[in-house]
Protein backbone atom coordinates (compact mmCIF):
# COMPACT_ATOMS: atom_id res chain seq x y z
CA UNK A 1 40.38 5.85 29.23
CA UNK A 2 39.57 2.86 31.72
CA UNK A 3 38.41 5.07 33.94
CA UNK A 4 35.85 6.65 32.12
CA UNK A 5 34.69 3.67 30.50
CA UNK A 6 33.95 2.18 34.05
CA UNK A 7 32.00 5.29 34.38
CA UNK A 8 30.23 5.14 31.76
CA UNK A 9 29.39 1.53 32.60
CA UNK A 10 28.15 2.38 36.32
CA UNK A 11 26.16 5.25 34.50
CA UNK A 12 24.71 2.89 32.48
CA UNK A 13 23.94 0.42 35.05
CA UNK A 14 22.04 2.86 37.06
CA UNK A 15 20.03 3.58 33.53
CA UNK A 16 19.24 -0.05 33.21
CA UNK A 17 18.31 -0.27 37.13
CA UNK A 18 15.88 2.87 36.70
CA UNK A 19 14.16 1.66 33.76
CA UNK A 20 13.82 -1.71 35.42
CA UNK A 21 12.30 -0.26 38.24
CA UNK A 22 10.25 1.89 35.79
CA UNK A 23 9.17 -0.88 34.16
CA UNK A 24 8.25 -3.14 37.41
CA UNK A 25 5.98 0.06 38.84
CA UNK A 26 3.95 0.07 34.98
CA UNK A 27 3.64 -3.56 35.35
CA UNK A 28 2.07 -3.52 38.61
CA UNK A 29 -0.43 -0.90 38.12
CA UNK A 30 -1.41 -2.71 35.21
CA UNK A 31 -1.91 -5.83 37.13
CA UNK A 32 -3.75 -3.96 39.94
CA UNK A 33 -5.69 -2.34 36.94
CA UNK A 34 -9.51 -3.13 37.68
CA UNK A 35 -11.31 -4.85 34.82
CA UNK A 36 -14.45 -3.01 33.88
CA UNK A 37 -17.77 -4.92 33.10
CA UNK A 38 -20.55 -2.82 30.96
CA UNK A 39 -24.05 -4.01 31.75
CA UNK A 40 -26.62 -2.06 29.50
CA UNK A 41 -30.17 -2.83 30.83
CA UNK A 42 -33.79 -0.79 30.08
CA UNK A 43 -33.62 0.62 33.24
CA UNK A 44 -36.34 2.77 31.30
CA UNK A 45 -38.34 1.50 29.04
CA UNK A 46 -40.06 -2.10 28.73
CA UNK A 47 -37.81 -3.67 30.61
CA UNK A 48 -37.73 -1.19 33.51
CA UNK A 49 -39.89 -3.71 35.45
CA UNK A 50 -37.77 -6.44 35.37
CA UNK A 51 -33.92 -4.27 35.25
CA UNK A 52 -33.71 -4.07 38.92
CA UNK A 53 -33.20 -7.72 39.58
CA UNK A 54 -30.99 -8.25 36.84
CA UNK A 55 -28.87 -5.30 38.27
CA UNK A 56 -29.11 -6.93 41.85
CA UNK A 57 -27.59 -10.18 40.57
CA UNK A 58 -24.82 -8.11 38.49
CA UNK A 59 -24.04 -6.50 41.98
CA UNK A 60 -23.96 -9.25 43.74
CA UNK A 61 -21.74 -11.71 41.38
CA UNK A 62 -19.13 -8.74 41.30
CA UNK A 63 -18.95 -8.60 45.39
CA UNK A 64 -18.67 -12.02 45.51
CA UNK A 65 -16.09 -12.09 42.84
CA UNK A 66 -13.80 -9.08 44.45
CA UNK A 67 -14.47 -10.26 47.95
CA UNK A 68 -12.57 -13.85 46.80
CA UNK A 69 -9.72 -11.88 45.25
CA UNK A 70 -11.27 -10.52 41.85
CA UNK A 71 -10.57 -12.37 38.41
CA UNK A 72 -7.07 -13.09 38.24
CA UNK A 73 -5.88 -10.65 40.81
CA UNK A 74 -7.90 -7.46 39.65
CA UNK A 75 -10.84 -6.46 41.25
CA UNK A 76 -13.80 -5.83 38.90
CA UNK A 77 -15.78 -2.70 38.21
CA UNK A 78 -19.44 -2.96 37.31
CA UNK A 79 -20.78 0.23 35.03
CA UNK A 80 -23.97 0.58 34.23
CA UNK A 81 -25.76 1.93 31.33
CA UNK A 82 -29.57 2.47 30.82
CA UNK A 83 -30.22 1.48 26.99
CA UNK A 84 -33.67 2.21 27.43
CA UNK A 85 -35.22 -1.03 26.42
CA UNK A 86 -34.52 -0.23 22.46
CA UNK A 87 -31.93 0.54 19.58
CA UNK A 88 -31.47 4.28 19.99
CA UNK A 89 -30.84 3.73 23.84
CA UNK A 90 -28.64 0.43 22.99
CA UNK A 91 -26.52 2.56 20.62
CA UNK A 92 -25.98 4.96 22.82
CA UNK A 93 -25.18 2.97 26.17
CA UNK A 94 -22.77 0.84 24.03
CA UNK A 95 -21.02 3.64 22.43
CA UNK A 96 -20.32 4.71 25.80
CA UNK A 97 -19.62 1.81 27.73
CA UNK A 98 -17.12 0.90 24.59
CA UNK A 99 -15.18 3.59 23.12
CA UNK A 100 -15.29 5.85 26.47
CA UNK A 101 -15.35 3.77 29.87
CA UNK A 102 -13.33 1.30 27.67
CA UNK A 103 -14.55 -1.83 28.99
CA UNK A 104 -13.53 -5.55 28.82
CA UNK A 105 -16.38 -7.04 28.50
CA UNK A 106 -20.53 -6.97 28.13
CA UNK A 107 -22.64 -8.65 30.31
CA UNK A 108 -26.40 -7.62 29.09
CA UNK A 109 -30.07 -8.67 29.38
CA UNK A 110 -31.69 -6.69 26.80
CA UNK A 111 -34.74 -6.67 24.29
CA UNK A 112 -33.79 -7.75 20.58
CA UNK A 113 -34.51 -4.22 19.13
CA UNK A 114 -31.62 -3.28 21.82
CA UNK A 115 -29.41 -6.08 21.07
CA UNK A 116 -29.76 -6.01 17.29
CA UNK A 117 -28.81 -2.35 17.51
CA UNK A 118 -25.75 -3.00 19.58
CA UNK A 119 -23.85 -6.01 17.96
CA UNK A 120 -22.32 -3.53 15.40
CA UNK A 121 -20.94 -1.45 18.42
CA UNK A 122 -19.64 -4.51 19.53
CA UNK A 123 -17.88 -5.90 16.25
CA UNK A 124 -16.63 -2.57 16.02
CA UNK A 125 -15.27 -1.72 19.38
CA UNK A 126 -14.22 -5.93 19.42
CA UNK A 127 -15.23 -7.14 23.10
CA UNK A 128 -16.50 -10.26 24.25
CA UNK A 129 -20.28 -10.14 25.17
CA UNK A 130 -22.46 -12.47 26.97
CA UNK A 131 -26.30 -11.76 26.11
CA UNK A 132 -28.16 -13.04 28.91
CA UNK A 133 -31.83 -13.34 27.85
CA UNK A 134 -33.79 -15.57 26.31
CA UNK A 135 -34.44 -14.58 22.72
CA UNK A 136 -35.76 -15.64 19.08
CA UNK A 137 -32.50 -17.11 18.53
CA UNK A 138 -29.99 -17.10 15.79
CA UNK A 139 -28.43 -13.96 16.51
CA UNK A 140 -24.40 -14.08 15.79
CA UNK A 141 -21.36 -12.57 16.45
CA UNK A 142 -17.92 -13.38 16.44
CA UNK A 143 -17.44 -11.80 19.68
CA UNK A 144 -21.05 -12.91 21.59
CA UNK A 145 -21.99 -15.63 23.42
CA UNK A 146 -24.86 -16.64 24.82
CA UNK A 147 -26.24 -18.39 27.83
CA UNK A 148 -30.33 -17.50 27.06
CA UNK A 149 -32.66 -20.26 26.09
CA UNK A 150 -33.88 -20.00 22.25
CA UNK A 151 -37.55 -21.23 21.12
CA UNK A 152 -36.04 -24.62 20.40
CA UNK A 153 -35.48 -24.97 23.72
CA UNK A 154 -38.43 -23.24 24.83
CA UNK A 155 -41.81 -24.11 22.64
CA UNK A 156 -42.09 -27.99 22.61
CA UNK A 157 -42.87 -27.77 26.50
CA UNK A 158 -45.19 -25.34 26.47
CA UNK A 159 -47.08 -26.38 22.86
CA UNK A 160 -46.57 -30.31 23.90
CA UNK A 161 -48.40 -29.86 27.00
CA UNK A 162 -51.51 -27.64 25.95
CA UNK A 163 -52.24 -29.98 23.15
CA UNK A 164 -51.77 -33.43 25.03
CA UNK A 165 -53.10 -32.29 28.74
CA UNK A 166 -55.44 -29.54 27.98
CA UNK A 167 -56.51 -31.03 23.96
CA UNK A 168 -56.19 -28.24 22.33
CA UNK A 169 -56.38 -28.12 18.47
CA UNK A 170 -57.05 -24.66 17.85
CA UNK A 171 -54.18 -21.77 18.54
CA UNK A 172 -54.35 -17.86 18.65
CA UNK A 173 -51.26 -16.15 18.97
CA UNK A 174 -50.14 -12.45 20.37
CA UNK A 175 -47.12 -10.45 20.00
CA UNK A 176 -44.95 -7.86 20.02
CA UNK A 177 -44.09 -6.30 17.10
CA UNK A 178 -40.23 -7.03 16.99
CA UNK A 179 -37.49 -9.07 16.16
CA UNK A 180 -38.67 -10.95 19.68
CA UNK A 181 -41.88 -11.21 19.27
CA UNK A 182 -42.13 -12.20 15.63
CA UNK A 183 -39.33 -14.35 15.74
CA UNK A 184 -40.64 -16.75 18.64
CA UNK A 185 -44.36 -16.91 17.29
CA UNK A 186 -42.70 -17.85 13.57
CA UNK A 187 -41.22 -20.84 15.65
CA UNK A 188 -44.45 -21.94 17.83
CA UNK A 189 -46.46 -21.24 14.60
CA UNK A 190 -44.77 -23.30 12.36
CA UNK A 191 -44.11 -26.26 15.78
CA UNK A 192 -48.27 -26.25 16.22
CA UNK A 193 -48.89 -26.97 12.90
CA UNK A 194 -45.89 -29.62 12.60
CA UNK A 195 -47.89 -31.21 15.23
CA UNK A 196 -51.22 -31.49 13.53
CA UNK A 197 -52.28 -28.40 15.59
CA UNK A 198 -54.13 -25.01 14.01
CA UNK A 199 -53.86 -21.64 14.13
CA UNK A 200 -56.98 -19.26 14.52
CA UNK A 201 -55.25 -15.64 14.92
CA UNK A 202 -51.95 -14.19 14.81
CA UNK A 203 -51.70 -10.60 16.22
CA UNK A 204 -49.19 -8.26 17.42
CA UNK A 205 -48.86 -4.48 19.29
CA UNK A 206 -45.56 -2.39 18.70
CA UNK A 207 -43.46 -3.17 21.69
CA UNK A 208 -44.56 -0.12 24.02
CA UNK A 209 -48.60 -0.73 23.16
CA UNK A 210 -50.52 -0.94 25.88
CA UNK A 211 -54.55 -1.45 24.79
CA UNK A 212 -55.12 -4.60 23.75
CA UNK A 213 -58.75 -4.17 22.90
CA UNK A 214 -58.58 -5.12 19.31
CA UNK A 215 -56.81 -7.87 19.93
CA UNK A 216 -58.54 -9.84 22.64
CA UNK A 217 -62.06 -8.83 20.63
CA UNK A 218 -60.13 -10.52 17.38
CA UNK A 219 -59.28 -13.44 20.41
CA UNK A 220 -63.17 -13.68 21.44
CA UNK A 221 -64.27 -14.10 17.90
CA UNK A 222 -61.33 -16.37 16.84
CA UNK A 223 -62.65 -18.86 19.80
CA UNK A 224 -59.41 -20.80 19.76
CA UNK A 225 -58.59 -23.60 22.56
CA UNK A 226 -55.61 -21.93 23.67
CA UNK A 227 -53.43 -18.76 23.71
CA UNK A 228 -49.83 -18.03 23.44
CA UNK A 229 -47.96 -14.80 23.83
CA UNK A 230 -44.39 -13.90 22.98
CA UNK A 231 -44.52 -9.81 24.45
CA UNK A 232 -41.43 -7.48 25.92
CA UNK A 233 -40.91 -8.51 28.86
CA UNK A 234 -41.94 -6.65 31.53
CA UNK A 235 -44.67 -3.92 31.14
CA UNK A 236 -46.70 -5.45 27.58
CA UNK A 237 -46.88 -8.68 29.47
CA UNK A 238 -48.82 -7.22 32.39
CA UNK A 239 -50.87 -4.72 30.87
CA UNK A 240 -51.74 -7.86 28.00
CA UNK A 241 -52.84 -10.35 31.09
CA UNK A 242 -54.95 -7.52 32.94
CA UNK A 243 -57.10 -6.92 30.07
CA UNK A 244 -57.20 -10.79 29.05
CA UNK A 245 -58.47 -11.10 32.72
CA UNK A 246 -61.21 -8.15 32.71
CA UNK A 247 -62.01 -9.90 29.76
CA UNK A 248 -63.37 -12.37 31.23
CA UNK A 249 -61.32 -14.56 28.87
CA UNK A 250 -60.10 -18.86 29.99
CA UNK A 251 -58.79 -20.49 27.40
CA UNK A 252 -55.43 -22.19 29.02
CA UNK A 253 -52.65 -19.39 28.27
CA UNK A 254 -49.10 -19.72 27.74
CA UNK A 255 -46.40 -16.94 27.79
CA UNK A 256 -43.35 -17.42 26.48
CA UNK A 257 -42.26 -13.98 27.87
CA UNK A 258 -43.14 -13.69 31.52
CA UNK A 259 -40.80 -14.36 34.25
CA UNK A 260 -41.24 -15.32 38.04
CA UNK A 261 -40.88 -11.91 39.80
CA UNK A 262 -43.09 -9.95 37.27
CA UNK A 263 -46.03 -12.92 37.78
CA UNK A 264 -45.70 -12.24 41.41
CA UNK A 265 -46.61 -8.39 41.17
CA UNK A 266 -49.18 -9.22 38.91
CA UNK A 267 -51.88 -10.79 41.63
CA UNK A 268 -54.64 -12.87 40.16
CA UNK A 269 -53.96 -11.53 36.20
CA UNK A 270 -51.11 -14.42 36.21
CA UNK A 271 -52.73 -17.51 37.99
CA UNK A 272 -52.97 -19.59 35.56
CA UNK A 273 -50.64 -18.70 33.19
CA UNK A 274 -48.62 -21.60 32.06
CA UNK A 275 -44.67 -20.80 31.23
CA UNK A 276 -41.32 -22.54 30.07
CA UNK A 277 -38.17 -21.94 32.25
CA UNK A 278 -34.48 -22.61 32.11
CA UNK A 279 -35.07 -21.03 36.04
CA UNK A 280 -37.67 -21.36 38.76
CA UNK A 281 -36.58 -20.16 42.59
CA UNK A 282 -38.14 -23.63 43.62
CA UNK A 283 -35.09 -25.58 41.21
CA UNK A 284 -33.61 -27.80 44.64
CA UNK A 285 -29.97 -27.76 44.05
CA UNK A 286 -27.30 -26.59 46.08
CA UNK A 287 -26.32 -23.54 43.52
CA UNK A 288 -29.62 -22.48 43.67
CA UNK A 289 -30.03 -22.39 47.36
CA UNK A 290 -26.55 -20.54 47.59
CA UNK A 291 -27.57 -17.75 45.11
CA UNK A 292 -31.41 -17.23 46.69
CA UNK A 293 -29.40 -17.19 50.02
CA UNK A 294 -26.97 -14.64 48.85
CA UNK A 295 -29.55 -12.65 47.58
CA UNK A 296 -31.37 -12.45 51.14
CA UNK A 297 -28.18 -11.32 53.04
CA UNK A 298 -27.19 -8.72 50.77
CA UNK A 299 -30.28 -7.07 49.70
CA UNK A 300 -32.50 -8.09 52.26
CA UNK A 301 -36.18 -6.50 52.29
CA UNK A 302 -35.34 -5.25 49.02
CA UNK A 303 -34.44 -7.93 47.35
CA UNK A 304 -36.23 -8.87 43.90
CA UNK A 305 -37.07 -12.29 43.03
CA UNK A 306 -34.72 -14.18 41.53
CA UNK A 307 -35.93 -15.09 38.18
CA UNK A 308 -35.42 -16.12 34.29
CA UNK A 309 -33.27 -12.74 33.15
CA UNK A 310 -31.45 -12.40 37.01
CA UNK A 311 -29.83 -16.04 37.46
CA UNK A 312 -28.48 -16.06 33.83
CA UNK A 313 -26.74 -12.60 34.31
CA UNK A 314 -25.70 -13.54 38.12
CA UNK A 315 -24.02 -16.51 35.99
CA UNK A 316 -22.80 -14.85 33.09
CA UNK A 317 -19.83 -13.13 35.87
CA UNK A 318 -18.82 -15.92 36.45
CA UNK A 319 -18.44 -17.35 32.80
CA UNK A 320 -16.07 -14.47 32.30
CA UNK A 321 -13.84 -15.13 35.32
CA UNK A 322 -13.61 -18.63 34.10
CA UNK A 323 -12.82 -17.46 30.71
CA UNK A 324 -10.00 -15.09 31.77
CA UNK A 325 -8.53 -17.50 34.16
CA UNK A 326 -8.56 -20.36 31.16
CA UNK A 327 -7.39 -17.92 29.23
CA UNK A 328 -4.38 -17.79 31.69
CA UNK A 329 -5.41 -14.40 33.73
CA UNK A 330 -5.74 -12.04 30.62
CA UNK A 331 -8.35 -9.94 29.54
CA UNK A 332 -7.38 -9.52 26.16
CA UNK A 333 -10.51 -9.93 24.03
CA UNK A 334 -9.46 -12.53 21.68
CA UNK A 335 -8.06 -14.90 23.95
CA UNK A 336 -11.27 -14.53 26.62
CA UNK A 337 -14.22 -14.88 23.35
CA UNK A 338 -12.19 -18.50 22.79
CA UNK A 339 -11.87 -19.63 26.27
CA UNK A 340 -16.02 -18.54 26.74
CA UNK A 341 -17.02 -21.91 24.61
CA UNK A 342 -14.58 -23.94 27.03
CA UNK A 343 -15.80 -23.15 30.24
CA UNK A 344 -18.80 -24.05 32.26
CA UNK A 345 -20.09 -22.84 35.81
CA UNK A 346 -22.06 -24.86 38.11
CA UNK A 347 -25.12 -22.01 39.32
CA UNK A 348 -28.78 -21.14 40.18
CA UNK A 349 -29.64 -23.22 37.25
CA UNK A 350 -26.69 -25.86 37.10
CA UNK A 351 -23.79 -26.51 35.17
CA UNK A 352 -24.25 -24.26 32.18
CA UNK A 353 -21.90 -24.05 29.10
CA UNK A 354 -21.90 -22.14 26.12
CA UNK A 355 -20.17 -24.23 23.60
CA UNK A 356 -23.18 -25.43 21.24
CA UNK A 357 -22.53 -22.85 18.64
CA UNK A 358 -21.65 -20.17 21.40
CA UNK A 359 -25.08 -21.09 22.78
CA UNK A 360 -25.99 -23.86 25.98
CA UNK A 361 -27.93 -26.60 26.37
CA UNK A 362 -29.66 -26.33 29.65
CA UNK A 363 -32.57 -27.82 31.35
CA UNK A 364 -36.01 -26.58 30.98
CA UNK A 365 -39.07 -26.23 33.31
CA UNK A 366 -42.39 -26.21 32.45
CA UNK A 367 -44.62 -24.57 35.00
CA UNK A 368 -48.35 -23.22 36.53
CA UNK A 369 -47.98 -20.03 38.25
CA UNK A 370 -50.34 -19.95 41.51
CA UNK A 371 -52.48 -17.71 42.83
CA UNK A 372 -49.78 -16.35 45.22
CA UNK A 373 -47.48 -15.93 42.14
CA UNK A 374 -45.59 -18.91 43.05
CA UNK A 375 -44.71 -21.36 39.80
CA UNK A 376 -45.90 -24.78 40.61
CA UNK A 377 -43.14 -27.41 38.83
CA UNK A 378 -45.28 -29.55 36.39
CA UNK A 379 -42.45 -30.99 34.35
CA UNK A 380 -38.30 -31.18 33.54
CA UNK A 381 -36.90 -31.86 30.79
CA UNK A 382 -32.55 -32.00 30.78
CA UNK A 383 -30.33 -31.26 28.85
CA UNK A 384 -32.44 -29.63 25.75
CA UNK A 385 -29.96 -29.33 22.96
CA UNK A 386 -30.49 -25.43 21.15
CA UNK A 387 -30.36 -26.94 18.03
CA UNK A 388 -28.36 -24.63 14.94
CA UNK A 389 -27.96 -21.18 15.77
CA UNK A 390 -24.61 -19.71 14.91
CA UNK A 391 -22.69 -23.12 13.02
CA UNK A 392 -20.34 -20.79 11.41
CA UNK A 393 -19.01 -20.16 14.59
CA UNK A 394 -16.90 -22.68 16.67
């Protein structure tokens, strides 16, 4: 009888030893596990003028990342989806990204119309998302975050400056017709008349329109002292500042759309223009310098310019490392969405954190571009608070 029980027990020691080594093997493939990042972008589409940069900086924060050891040990995966700049696209690129490449997070610069479409897919499939474009604001989710200025931030500069500097009284404004577009001229509409201003005209193009004929004749007529535009970004607000130009049109303008690299290919159309910027490639601080740098020696020649949708995203990697690492090196979903409002990262446009309402306060720039597509610096302003976007949300 003893003997076979201390059988038995050596048997069952060698069980125990097996499973433990089982067990150690599962555990360390999980660890080495790479954590996949989804970044659905209208690589067609509206936004397929300004998708290559943001793609560039997604590329680049995820070498940088893996090169230092990856996010808590694992290296990370970047996938890639092209939404196609709207909601059937979005839909599609998130169902994907989601439910089959199973990823752990979102990192996306997208229209509204795309974004609108996908938060459901989100909820649903329940992982943490960083939206990294400016946008009309208010826009929740328990599992989003965002690190995007909203008009709040973005219309006093602009709207302050034409009516103070350039005396303008008189407003026409043009759009397109989305949640974007009418969202952010409902704001500067309702700011220029808080402000004693006017408006003369109010007209919008669905978001692929490209002839803006009717509109700058309605413009012409209307006579006003200055125009704003709130357009997709990308294609509508080059083909709209062409045909303002051949126009002949030169009332002061001010987009609230355009970014740096896409008034750079756009010659003479954009000299002129005035904008408002969380970031310009001439901000002078050390994260800045480090990221245009970066950008040089891994893309060289081909590198885009580094601009309002490409430093946000280029940041938004490295709000999610921080998250998983306060989160104490897991991905799990619920644990990384409540570490996102605690962490901060120091980058191209300084130390930005998303924990007003899952949203940031950040500085803001207003600039000129120049007739070489530069943007000439005419004013800062720190810290701008987003004001209440999401106050059910911590």
């Amino acid at each position: 009888m003893r003997k076979t029980t201390m059988q038995s027990i050596k048997q069952l020691s060698r069980i125990g030893a097996a499973v433990a080594a089982v067990l150690s093997v599962c555990a360390t493939a999980q660890a080495a596990d790479p954590i996949r990042i989804g970044v659905p972008v209208g690589l067609s589409g509206a936004n397929s003028v300004i998708a290559p940069g943001v793609v560039q900086s997604s590329q680049l924060a995820v070498d940088e990342i893996n090169k230092a050891g990856g996010i808590a040990g694992r290296q990370v995966v970047l996938e890639i989806a092209d939404d196609g700049s709207g909601a059937v696209g979005a839909q599609k690129a998130y169902d994907s990204l989601i439910f089959q490449k199973k990823v752990d997070a979102v990192i996306s610069l997208e229209t509204s119309a795309a974004r609108n479409a996908a938060l459901p897919i989100v909820n649903r499939g329940k992982v943490p998302m960083i939206y990294t474009s400016f946008y009309e604001g208010r826009s929740c989710s328990p599992w989003m975050h965002v690190n995007g200025w909203v008009p709040e931030q973005q219309v006093a500069p602009l709207v302050d400056f034409m009516m103070k500097e350039k005396q303008a009284k008189t407003f026409f404004l043009v759009g397109s017709d989305y949640a974007f577009g009418r969202g952010m001229l409902d704001f500067t509409r309702k700011y220029i008349e808080k402000q004693g201003g006017k408006l003369v005209g109010e007209e919008y193009l669905p978001i692929d329109g490209t002839d803006w004929t009717p509109v700058i004749s309605k413009m012409r007529a209307a006579k006003p002292d200055a125009l704003i535009s709130a357009t997709a970004g990308g294609g509508p607000n080059v083909s709209l500042a062409k045909q303002i130009r051949a126009a002949g049109l030169t009332m002061p303008y001010g987009n609230t759309a355009i970014d740096e690299g896409t008034a750079k290919t756009m010659g003479e159309s954009a000299a002129g223009m005035f904008i408002s910027a969380s970031y310009l490639t001439g901000v002078d601080s050390p994260g800045n310098r480090k990221y245009l740098e970066a950008l040089k020696t891994k893309f060289g020649a081909d590198a885009k310019t580094a601009n309002e949708f490409s430093a946000p995203q280029y940041e938004a990697f490295y709000l999610y490392k921080a998250a998983v690492e306060e989160a104490g090196g897991t991905s799990d979903p619920k644990k990384v969405v409540a570490a996102l409002s605690e962490v901060s990262f120091d980058g191209p446009r300084g130390v930005v954190q998303m924990d007003k309402q899952r949203h940031t306060a950040m500085a803001m720039r207003l600039g000129q571009v120049q007739a070489d597509g530069s943007i000439k610096v005419l004013q800062t302003f720190d810290k701008v608070d987003p004001g209440e976007q999401c106050p059910a949300l911590k």
